[in-house]
N, C-alpha and C. Protein backbone atom coordinates (compact mmCIF):
# COMPACT_ATOMS: atom_id res chain seq x y z
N UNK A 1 39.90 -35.42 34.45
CA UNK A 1 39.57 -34.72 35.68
C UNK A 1 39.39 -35.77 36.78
N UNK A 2 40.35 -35.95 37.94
CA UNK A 2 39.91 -36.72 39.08
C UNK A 2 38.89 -36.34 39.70
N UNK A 3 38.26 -37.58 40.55
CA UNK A 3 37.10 -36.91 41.18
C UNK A 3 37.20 -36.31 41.92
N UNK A 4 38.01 -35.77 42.62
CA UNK A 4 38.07 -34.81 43.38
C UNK A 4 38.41 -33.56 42.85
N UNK A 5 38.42 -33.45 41.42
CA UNK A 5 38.25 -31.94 40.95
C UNK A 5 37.40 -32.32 40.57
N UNK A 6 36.15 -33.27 40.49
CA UNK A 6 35.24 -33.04 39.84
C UNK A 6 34.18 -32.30 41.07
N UNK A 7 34.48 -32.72 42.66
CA UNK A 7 33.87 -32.50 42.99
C UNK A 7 34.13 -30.88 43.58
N UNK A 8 35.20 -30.67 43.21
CA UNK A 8 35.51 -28.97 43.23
C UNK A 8 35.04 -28.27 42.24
N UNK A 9 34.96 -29.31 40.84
CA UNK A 9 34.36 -28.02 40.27
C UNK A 9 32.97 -28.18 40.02
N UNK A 10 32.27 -28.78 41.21
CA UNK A 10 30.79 -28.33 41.52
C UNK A 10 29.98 -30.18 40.38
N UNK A 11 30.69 -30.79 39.27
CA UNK A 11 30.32 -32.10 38.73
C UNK A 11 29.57 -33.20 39.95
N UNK A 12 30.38 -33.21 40.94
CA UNK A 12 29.79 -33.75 41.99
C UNK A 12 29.49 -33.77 43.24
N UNK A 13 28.61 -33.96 43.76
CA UNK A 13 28.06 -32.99 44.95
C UNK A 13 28.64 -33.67 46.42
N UNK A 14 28.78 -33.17 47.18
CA UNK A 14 29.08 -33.78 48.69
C UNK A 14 27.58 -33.63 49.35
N UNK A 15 27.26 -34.74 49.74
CA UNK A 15 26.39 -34.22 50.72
C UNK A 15 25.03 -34.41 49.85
N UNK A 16 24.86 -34.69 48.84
CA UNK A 16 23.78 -34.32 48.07
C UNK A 16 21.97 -34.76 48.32
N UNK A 17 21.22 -34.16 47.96
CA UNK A 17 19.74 -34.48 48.29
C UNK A 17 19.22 -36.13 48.80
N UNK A 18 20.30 -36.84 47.17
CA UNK A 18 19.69 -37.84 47.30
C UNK A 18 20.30 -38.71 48.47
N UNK A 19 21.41 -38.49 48.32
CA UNK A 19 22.32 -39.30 49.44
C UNK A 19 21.60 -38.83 50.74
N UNK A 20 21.25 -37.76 50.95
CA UNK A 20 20.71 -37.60 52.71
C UNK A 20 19.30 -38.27 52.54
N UNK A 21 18.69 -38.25 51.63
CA UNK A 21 17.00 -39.13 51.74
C UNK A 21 17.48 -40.53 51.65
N UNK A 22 18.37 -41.39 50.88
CA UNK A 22 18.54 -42.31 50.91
C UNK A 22 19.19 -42.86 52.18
N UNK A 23 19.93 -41.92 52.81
CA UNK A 23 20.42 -42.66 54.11
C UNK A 23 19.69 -42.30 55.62
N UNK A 24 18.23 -41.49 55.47
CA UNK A 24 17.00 -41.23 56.38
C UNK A 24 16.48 -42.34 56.06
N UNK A 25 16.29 -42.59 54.93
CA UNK A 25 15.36 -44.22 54.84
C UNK A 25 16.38 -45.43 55.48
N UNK A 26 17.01 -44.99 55.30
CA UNK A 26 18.34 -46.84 55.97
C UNK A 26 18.83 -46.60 57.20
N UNK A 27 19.16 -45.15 57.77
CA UNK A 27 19.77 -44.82 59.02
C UNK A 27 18.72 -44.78 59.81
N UNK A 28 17.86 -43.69 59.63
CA UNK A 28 16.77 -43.59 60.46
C UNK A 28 16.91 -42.23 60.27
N UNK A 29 15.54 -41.66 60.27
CA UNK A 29 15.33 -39.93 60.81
C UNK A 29 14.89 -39.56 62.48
N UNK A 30 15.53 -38.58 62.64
CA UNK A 30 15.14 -38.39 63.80
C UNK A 30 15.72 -39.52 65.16
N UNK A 31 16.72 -40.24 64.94
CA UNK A 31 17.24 -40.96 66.44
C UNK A 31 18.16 -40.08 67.13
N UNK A 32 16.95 -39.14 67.68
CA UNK A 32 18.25 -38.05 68.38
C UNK A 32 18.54 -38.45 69.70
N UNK A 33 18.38 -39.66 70.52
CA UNK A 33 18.83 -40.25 71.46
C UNK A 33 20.00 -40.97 70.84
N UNK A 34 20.95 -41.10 71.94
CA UNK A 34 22.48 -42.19 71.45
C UNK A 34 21.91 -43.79 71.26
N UNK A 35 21.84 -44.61 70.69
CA UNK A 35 20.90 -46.06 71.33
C UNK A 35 22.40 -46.93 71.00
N UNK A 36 22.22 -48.13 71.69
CA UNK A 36 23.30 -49.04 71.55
C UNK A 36 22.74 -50.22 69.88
N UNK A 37 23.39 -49.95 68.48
CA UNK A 37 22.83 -50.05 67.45
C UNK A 37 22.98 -51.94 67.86
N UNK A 38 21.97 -53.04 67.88
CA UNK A 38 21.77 -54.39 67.82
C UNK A 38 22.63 -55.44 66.62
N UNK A 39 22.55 -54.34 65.68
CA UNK A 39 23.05 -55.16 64.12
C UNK A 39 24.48 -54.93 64.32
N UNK A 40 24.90 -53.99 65.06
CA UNK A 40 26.78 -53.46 65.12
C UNK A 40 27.41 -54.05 66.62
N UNK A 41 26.64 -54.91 66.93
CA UNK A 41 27.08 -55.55 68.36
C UNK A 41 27.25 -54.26 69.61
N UNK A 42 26.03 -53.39 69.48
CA UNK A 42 26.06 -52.49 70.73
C UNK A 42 26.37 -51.60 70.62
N UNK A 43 26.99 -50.93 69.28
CA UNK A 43 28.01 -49.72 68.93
C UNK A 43 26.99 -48.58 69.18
N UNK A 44 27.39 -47.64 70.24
CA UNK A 44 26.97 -46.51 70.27
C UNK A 44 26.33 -46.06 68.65
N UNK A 45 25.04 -45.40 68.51
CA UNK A 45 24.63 -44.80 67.18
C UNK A 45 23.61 -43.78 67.29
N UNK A 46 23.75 -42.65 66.51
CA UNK A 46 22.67 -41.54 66.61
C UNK A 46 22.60 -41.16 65.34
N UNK A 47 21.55 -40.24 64.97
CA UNK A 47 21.27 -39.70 63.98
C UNK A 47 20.98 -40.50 62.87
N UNK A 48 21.97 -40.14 61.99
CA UNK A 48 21.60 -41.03 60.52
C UNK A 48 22.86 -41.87 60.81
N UNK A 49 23.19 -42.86 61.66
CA UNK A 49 24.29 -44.08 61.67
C UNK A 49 25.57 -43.39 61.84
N UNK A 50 25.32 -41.54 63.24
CA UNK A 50 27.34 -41.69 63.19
C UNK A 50 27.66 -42.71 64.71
N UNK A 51 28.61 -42.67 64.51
CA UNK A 51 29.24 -43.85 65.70
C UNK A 51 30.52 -43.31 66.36
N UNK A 52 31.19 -43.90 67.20
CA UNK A 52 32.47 -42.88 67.57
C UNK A 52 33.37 -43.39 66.61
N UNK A 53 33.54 -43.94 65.71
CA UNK A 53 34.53 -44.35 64.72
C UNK A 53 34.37 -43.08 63.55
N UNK A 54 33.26 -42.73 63.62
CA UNK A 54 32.86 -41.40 62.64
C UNK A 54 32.74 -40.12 62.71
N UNK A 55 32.43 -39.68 64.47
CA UNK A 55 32.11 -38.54 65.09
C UNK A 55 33.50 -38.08 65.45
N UNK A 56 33.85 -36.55 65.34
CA UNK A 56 34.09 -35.96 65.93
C UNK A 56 34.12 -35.69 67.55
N UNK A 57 32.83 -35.79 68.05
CA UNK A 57 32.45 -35.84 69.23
C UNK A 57 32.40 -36.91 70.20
N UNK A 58 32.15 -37.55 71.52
CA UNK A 58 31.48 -38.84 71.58
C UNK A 58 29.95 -38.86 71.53
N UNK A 59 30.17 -40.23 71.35
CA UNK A 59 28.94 -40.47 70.86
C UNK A 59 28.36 -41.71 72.22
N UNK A 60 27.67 -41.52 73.41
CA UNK A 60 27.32 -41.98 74.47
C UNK A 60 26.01 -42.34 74.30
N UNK A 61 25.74 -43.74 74.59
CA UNK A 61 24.14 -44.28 74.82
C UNK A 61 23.48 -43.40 75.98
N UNK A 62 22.43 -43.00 75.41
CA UNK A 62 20.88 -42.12 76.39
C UNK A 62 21.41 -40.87 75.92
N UNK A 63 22.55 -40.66 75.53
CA UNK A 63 23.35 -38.45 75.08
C UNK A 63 21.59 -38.18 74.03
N UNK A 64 21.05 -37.18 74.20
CA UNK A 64 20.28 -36.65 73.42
C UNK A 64 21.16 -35.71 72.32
N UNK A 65 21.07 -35.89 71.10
CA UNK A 65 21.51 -34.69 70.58
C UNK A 65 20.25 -33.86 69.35
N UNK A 66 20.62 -32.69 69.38
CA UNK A 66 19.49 -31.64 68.92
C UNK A 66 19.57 -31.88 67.59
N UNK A 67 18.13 -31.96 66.46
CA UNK A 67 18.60 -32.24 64.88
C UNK A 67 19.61 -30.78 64.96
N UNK A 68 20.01 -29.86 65.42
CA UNK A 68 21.35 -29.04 64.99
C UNK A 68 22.26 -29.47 64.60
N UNK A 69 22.16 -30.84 65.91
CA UNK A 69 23.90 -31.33 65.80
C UNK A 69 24.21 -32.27 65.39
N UNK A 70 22.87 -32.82 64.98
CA UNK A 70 22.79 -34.03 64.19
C UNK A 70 23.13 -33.53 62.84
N UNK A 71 22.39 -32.68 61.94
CA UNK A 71 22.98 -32.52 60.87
C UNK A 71 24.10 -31.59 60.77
N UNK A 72 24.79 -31.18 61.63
CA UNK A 72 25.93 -30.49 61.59
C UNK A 72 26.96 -31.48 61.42
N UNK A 73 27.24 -32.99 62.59
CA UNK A 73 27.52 -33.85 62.39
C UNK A 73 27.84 -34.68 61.34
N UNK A 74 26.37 -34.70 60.97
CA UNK A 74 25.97 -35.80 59.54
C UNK A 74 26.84 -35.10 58.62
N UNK A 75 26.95 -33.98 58.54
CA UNK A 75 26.95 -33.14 57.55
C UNK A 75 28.96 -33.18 57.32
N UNK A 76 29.54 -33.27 58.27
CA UNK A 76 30.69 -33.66 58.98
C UNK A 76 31.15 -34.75 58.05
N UNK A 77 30.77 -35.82 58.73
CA UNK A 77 30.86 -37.23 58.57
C UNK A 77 30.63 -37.75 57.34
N UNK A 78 29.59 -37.27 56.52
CA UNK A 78 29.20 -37.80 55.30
C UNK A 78 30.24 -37.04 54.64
N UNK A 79 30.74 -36.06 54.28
CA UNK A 79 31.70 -34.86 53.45
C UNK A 79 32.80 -35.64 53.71
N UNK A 80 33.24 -36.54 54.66
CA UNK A 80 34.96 -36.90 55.34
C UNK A 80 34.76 -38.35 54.41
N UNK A 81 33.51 -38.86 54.67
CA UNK A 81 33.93 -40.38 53.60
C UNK A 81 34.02 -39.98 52.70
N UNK A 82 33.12 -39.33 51.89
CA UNK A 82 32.97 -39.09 50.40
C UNK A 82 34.55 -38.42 49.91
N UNK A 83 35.10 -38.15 50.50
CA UNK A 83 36.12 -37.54 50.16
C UNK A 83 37.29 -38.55 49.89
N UNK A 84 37.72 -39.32 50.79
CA UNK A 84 37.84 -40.68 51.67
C UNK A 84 37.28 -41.51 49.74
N UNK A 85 36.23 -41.84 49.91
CA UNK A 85 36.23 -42.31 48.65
C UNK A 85 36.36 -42.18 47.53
N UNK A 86 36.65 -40.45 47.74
CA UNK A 86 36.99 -39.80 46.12
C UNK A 86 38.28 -40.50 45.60
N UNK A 87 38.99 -40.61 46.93
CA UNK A 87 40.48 -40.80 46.50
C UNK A 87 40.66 -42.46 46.33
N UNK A 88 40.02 -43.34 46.46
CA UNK A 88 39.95 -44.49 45.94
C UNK A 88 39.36 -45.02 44.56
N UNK A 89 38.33 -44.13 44.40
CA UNK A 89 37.94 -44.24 42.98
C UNK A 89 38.91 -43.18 41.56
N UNK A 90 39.18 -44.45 40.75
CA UNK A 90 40.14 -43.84 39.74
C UNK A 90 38.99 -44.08 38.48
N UNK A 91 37.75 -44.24 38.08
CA UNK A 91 37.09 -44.27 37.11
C UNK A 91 36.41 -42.92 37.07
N UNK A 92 36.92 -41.62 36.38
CA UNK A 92 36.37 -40.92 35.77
C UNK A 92 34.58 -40.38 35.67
N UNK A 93 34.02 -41.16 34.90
CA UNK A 93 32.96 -41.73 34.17
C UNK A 93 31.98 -41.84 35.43
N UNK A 94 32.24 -41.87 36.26
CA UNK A 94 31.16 -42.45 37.84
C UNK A 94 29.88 -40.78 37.57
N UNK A 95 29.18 -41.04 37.80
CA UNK A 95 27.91 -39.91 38.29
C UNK A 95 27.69 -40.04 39.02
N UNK A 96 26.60 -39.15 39.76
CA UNK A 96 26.04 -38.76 41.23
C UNK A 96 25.16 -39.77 41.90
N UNK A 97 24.63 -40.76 41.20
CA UNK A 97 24.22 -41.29 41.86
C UNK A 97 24.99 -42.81 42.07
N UNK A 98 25.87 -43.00 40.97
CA UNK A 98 27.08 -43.98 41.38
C UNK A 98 28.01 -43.56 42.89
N UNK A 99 28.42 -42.52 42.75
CA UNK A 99 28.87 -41.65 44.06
C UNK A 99 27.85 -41.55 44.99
N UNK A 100 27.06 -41.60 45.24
CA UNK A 100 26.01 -41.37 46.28
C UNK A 100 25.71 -42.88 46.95
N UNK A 101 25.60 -43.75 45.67
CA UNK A 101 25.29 -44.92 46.18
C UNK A 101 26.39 -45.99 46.83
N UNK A 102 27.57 -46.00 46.59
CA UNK A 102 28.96 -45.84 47.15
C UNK A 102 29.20 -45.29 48.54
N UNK A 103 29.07 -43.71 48.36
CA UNK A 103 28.80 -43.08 49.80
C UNK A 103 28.22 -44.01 50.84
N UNK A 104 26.77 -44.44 50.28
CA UNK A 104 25.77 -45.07 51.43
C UNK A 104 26.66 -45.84 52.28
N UNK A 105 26.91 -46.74 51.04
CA UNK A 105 28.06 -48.24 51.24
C UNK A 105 28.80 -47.81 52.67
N UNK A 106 29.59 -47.03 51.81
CA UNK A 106 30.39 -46.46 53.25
C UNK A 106 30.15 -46.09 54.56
N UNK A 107 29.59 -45.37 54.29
CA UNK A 107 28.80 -44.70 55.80
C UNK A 107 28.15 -46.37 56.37
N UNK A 108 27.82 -47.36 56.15
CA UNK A 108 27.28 -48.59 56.59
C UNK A 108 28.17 -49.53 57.13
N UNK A 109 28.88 -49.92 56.20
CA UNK A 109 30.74 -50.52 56.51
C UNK A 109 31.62 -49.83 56.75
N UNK A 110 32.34 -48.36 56.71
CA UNK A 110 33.35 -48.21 56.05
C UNK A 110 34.04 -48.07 55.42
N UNK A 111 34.48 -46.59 55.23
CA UNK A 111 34.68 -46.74 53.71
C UNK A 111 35.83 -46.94 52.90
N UNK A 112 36.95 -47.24 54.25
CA UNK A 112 38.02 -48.34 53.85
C UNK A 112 37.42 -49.65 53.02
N UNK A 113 36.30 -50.39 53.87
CA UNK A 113 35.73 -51.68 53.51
C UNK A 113 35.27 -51.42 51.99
N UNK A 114 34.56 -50.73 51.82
CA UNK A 114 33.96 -49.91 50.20
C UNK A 114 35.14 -49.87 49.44
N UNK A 115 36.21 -49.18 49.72
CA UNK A 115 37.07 -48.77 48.80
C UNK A 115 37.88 -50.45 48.28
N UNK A 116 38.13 -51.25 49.71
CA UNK A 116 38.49 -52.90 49.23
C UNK A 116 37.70 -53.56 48.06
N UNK A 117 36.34 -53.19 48.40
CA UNK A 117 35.24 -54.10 47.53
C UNK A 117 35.81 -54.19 46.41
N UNK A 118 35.13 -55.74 46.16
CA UNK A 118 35.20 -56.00 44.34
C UNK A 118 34.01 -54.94 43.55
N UNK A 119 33.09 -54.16 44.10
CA UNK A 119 32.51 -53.48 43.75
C UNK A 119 33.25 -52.33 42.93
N UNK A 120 34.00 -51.96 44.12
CA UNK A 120 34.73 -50.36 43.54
C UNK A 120 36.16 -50.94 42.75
N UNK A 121 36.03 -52.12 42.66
CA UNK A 121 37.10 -52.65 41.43
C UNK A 121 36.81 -52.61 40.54
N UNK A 122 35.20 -52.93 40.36
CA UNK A 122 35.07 -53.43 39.09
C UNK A 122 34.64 -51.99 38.44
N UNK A 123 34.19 -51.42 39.38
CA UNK A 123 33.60 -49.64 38.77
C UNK A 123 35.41 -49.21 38.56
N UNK A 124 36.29 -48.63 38.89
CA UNK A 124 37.13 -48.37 38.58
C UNK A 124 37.85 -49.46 37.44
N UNK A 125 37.62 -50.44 36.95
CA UNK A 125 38.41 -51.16 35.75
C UNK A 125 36.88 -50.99 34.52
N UNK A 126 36.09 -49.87 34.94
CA UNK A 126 35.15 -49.25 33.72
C UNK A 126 34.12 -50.04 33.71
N UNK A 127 33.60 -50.93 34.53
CA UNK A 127 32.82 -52.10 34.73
C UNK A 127 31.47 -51.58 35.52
N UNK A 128 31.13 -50.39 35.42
CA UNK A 128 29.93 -49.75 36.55
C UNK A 128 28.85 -50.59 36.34
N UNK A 129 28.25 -51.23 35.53
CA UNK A 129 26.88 -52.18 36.01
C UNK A 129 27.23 -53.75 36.99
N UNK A 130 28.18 -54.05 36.52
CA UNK A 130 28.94 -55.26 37.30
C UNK A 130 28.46 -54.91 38.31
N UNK A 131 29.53 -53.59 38.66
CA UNK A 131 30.71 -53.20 39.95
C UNK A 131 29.13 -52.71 40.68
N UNK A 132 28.11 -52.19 40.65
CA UNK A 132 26.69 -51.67 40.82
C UNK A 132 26.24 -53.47 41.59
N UNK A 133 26.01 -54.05 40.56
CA UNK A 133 25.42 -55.18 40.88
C UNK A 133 26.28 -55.97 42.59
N UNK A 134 27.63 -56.02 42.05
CA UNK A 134 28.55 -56.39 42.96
C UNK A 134 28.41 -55.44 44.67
N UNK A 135 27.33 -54.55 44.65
CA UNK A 135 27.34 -54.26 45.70
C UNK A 135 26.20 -55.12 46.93
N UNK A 136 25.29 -55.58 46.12
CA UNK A 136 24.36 -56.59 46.50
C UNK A 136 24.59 -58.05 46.47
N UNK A 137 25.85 -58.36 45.59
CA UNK A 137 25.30 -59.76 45.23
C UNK A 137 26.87 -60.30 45.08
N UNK A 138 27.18 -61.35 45.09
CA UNK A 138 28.63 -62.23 44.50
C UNK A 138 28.48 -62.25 43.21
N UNK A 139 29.86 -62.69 42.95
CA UNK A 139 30.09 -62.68 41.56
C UNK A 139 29.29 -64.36 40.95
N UNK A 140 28.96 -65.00 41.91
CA UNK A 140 27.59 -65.68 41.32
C UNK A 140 26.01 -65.18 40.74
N UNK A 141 26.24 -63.67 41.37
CA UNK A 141 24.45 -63.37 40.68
C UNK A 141 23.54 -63.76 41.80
N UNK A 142 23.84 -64.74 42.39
CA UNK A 142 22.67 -65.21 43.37
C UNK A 142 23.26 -64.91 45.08
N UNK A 143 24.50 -64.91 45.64
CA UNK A 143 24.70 -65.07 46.68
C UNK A 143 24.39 -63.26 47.76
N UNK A 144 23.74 -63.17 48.14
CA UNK A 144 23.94 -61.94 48.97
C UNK A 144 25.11 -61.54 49.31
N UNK A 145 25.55 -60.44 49.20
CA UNK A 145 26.69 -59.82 50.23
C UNK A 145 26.75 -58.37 50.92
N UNK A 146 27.57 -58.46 51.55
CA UNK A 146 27.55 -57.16 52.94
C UNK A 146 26.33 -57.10 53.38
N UNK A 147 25.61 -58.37 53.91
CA UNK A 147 23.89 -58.41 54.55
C UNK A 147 23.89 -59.69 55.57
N UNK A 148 25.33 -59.87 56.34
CA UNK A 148 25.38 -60.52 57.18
C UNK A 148 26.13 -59.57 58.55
N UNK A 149 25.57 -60.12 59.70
CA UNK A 149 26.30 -59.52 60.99
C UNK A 149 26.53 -61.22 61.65
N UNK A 150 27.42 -60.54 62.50
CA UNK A 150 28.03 -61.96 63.76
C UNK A 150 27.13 -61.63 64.64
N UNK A 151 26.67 -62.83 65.12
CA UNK A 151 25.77 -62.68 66.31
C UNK A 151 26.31 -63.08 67.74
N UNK A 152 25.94 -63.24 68.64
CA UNK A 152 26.59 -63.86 70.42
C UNK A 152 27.37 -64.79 70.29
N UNK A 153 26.98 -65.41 69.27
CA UNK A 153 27.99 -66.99 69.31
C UNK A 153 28.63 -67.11 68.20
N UNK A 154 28.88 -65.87 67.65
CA UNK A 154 30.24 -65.79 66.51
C UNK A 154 29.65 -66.23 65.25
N UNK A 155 28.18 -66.66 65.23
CA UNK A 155 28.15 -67.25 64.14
C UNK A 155 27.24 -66.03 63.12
N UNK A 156 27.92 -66.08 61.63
CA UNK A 156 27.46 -64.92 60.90
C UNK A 156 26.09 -65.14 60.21
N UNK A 157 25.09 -64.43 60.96
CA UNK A 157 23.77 -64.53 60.41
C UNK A 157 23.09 -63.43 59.41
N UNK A 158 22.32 -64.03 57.74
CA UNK A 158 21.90 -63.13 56.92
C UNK A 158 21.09 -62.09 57.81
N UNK A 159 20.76 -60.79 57.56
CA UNK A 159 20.14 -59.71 57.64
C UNK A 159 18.98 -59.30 56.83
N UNK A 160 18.00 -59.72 56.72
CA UNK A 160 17.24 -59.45 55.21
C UNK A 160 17.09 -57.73 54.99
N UNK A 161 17.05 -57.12 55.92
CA UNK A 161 16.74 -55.45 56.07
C UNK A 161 18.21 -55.18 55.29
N UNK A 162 19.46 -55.61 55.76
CA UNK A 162 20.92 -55.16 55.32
C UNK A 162 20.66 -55.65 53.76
N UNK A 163 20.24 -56.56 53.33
CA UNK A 163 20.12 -56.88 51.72
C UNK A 163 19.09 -56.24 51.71
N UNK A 164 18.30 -55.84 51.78
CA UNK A 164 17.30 -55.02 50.88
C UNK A 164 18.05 -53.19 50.82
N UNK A 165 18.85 -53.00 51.87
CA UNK A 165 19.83 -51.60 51.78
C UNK A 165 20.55 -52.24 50.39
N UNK A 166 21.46 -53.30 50.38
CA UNK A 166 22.05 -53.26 49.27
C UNK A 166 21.69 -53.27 47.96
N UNK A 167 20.05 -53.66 48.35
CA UNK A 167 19.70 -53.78 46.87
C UNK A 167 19.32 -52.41 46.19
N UNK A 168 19.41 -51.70 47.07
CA UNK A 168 18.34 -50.50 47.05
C UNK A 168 19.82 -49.55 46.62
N UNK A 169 21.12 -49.92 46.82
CA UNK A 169 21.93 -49.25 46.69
C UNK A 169 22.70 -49.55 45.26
N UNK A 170 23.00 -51.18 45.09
CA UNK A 170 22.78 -51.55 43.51
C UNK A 170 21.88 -50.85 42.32
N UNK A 171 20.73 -50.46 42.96
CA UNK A 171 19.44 -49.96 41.89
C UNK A 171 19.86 -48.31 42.09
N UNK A 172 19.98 -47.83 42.99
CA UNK A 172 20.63 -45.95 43.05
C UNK A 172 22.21 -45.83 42.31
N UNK A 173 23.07 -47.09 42.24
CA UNK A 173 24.00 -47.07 41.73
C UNK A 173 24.26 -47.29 40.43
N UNK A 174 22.90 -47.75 39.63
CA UNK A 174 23.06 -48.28 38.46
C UNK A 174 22.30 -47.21 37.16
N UNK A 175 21.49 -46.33 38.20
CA UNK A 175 20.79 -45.47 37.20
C UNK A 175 21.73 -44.05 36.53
């Protein structure tokens, strides 16, 4: 069964509980003003992290939008990656919270960028604690990854808040 009949036939959820609490704790609840996001070099952001790369709508610094349209949105946006990532993942075997924790990924980078990862390699070649681990860390064990941004002067500085998302997404991905 691909995952995308799995998630038709109800095996895996779009949208699910944990994925919206897990990405209120990392996105934010309640930013129903547009703000220019600091860590994305200015990128327009509302709600739980949509952007105009994700919205439907635009998405304008000071735009108020109502939690209606925020989770109508969210609700949008999160359903279009996950889907988006259904079709990159060829490992079977994945559960809801492997999928959820993936999702996050995405919705953060991209979920082109997600679907590249050595992460979702190593989960698709049957490797899910690796490919889990590999979302936090190099294939050294020790090096951080996806917990750096470019700053004014091009130069790429760690994030400790962005590694503690990944770690937090390694540990939702591994249970």
């Amino acid at each position: 069964m691909s995952l995308r009949n799995k998630i038709v036939a109800g095996a895996l959820v779009l949208c699910s509980g944990t994925l919206t609490a897990f990405l209120g704790t990392w996105e934010g609840n309640g930013q129903n003003v547009v703000y220019a996001d600091k860590l994305a070099g200015g990128l327009p952001t509302v709600c739980m992290g949509i952007t105009r790369h994700t919205s439907p709508v635009p998405v304008i610094v000071g735009d108020y939008w109502s939690d209606a349209r925020c989770a109508e949105v969210e609700s949008l946006v999160v359903r279009k990656g996950q889907l988006q990532l259904a079709d990159c993942l060829s490992n079977e075997a994945i559960g809801q919270n492997t999928f959820d924790a993936l999702s996050s990924h995405g919705h953060n980078v991209g979920t082109a960028n997600t679907c590249a990862s050595r992460a979702v390699g190593l989960i698709n070649a049957g490797r899910i604690a690796e490919g889990c681990k590999a979302l936090a860390w190099a294939s050294d064990g020790r090096t951080p990854v996806w917990s750096y941004v470019t700053n004014a002067q091009g130069k790429k500085v760690f994030v400790p808040g962005l590694h503690n998302r990944r770690r937090a997404e390694a540990e939702l991905c591994a249970k």
